[in-house]
C-alpha atoms as a PDB file:
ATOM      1  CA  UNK A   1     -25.571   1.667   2.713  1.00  0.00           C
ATOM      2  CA  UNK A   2     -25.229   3.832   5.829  1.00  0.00           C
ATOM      3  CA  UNK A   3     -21.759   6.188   6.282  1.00  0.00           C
ATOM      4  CA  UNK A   4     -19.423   4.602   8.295  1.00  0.00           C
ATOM      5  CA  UNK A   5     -19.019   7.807  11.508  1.00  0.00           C
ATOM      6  CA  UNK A   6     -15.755   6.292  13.740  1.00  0.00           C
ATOM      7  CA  UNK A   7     -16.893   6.517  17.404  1.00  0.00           C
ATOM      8  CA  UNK A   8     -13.741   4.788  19.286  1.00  0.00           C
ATOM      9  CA  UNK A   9     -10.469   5.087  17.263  1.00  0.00           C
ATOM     10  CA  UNK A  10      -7.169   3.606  18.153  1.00  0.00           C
ATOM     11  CA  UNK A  11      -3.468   4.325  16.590  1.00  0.00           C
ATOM     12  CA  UNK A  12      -0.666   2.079  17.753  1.00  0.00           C
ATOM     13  CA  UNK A  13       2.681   4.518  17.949  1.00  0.00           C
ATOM     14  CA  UNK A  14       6.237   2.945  17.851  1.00  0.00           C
ATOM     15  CA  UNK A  15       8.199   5.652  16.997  1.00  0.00           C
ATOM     16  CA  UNK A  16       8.127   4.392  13.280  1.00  0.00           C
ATOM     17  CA  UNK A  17       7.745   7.530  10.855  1.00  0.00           C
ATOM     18  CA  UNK A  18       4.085   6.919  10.322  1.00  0.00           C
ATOM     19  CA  UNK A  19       3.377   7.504  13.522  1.00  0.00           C
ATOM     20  CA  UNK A  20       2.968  11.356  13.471  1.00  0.00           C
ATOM     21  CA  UNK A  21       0.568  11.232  10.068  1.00  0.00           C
ATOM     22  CA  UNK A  22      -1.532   8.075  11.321  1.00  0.00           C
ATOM     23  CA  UNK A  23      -2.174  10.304  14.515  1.00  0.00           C
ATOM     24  CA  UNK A  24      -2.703  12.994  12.731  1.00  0.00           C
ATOM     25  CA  UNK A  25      -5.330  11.375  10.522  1.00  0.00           C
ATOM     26  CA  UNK A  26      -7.274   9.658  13.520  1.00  0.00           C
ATOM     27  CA  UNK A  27      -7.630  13.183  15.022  1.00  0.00           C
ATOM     28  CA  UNK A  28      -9.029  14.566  11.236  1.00  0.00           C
ATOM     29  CA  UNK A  29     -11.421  12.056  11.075  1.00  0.00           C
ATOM     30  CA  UNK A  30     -12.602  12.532  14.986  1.00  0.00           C
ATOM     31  CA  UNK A  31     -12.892  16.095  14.892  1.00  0.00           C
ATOM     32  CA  UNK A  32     -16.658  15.995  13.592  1.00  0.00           C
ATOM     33  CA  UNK A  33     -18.350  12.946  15.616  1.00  0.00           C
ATOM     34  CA  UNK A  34     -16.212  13.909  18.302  1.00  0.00           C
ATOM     35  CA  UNK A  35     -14.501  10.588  18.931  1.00  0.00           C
ATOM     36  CA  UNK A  36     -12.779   9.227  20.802  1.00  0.00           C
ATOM     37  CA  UNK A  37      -8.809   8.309  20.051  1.00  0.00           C
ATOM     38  CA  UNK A  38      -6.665   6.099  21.536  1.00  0.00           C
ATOM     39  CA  UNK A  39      -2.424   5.815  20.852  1.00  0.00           C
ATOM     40  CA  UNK A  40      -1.129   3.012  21.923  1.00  0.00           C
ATOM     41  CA  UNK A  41       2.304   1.786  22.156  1.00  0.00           C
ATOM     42  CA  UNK A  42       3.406  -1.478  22.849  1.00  0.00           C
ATOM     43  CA  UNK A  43       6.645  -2.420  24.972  1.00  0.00           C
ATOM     44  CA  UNK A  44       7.599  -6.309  23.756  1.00  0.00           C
ATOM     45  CA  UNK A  45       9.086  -8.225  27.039  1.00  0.00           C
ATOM     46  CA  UNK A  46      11.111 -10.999  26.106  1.00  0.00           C
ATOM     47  CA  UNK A  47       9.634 -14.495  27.112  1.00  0.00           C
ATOM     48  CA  UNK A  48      12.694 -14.916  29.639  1.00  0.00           C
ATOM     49  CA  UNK A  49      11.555 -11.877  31.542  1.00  0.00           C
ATOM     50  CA  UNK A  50       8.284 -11.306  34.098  1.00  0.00           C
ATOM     51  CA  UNK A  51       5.866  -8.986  32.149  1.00  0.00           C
ATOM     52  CA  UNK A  52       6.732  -6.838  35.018  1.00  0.00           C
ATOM     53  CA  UNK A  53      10.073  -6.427  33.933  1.00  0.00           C
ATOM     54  CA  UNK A  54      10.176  -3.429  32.036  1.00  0.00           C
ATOM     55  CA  UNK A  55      13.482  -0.791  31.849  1.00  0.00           C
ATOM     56  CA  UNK A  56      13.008   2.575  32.878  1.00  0.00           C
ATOM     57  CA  UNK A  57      14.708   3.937  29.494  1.00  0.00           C
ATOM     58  CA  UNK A  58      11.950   1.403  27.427  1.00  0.00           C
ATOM     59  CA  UNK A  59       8.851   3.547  29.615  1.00  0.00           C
ATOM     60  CA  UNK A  60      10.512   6.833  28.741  1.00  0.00           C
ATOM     61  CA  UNK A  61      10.674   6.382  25.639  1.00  0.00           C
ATOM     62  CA  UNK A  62       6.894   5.084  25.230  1.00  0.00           C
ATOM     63  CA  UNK A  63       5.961   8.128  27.310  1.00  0.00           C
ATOM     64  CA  UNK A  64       7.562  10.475  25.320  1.00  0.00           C
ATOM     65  CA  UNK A  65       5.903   8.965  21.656  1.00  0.00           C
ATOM     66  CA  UNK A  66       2.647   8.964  23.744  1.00  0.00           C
ATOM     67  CA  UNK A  67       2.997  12.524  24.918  1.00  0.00           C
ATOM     68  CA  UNK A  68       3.587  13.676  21.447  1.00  0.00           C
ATOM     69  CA  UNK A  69       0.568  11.949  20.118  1.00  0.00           C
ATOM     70  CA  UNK A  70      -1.074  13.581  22.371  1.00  0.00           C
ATOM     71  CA  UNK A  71       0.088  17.233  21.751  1.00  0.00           C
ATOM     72  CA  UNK A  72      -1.340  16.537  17.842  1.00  0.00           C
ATOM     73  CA  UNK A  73      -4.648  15.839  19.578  1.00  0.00           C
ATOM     74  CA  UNK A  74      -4.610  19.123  20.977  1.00  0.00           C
ATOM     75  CA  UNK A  75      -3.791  20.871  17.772  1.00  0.00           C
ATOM     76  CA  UNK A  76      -7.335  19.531  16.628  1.00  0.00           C
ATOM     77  CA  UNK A  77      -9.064  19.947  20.087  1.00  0.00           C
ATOM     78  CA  UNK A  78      -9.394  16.118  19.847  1.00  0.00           C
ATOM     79  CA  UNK A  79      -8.803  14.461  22.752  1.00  0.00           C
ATOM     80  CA  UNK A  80      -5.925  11.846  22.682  1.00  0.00           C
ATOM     81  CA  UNK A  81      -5.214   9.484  25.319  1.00  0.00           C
ATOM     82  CA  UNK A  82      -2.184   7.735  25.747  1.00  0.00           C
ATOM     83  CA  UNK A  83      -1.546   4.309  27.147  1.00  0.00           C
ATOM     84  CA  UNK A  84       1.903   1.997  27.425  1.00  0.00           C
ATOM     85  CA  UNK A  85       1.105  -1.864  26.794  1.00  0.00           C
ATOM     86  CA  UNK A  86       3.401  -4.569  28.443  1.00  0.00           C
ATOM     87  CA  UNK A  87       3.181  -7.589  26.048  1.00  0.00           C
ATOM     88  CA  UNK A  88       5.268 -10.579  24.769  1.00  0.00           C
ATOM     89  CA  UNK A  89       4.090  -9.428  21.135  1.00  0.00           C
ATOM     90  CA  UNK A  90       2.845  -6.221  19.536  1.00  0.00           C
ATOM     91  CA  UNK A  91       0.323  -7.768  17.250  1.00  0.00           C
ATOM     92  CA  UNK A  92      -2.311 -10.050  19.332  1.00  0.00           C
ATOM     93  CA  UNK A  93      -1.565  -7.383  22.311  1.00  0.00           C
ATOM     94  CA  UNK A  94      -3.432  -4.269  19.896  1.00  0.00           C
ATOM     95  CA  UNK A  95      -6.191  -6.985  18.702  1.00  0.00           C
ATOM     96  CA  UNK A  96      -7.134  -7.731  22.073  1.00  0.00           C
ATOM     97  CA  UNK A  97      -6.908  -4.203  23.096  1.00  0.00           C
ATOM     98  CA  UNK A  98      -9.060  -3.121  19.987  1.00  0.00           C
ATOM     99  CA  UNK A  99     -11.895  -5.989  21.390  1.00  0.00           C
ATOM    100  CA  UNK A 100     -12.137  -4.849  24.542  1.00  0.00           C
ATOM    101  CA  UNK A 101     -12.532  -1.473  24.134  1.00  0.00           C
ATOM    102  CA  UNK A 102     -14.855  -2.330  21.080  1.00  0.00           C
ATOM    103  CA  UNK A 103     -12.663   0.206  18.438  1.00  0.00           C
ATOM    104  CA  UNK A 104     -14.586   1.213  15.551  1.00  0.00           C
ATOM    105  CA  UNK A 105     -11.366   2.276  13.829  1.00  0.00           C
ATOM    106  CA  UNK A 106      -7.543   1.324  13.713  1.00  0.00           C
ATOM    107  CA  UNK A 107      -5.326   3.667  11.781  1.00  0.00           C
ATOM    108  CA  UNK A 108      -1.979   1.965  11.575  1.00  0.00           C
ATOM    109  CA  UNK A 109       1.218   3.154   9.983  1.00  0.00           C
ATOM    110  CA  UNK A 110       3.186   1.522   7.735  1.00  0.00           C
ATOM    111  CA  UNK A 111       6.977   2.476   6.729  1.00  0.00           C
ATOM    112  CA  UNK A 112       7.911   0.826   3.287  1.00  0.00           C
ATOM    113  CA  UNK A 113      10.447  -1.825   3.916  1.00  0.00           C
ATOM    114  CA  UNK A 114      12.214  -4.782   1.238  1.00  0.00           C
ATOM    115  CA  UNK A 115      13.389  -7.468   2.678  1.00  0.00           C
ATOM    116  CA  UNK A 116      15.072  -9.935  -0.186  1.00  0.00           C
ATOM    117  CA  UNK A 117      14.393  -7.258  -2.204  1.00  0.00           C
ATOM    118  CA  UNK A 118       9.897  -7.129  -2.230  1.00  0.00           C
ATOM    119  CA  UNK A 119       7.924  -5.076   0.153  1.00  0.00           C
ATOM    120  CA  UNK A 120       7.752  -6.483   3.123  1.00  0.00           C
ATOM    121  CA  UNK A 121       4.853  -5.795   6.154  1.00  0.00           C
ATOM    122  CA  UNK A 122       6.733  -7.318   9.021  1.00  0.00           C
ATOM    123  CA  UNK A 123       4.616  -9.233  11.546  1.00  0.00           C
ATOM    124  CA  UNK A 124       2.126  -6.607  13.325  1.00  0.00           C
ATOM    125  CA  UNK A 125       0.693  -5.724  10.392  1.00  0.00           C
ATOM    126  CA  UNK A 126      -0.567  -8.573   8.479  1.00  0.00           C
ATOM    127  CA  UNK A 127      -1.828  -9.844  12.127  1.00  0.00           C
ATOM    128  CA  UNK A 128      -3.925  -6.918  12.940  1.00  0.00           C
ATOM    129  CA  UNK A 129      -4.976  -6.901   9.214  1.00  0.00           C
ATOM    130  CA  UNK A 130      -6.298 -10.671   9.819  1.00  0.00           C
ATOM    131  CA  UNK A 131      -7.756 -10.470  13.277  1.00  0.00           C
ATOM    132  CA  UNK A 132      -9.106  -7.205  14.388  1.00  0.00           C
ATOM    133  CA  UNK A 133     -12.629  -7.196  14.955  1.00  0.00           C
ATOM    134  CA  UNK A 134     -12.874  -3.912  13.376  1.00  0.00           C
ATOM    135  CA  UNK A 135     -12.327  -1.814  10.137  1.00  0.00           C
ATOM    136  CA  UNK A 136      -8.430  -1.091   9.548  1.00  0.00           C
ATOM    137  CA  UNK A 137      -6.849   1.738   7.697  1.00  0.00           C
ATOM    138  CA  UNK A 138      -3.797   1.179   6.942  1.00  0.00           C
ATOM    139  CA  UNK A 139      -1.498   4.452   6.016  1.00  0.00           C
ATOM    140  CA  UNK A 140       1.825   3.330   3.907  1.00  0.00           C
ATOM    141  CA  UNK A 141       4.559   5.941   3.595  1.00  0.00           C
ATOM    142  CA  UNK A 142       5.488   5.994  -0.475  1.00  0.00           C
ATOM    143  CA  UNK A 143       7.414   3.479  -2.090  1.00  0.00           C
ATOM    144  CA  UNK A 144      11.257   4.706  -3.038  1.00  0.00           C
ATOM    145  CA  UNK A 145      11.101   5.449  -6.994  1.00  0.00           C
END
């Protein structure tokens, strides 16, 4: 069975904790097949609103995660390019994105949550898990012990 070499990687950034180490791992494993990697975040416009409709404060933010990401890329001479999604949902707007741009890799960051008291993935997750058309890495920060 051949290696699997990661050509076009993508890592969706929400500010979440994960961010910083999933970045940080897409730019390890691109280092050496020079790939290319992709940080995406994703600003959710509620179904009321025009997709248009986005607040100033919500792009400054997304810049400023997106800027960071790409300041780790240059810690590793990896390229990082940044982009801001406007989407009703997170989820099916990162699995189209990963099919159209034909991404070998996702790295995507997990925080541990409970909800009711079990670990709980929250809805991007599981949905990228199911329907991206490529191989998924999924980085989880620790359980608490």
């Amino acid at each position: 069975m051949p290696v699997f070499i990661p050509h076009r990687i993508l890592v969706p950034v929400n500010g979440a904790a994960t961010d910083e180490e999933a970045v940080r791992f897409a730019c390890r494993l691109a280092v050496r097949p020079r790939a290319s990697v992709l940080a995406i975040t994703v600003i959710e416009v509620p179904r009321g609103l025009a997709l248009s409709t986005v607040e100033d404060a919500d792009v400054a933010a997304a810049e400023l995660l997106l800027t960071h990401a790409e300041e780790i890329g240059r810690e590793y001479e990896v390229e990082v390019k940044g982009e801001v999604l406007q989407a009703r949902e997170a989820a099916p707007a990162l699995v189209d994105e990963i099919a159209a741009r034909e991404i070998d890799l996702a790295v995507v960051g997990l925080t541990y949550r409970e909800r009711f008291g079990a670990f709980h993935m929250g809805r991007t997750v599981p949905h990228i898990l199911q329907h991206a058309p490529c191989r998924v890495f999924l980085l989880r920060l620790a359980a608490p012990r």
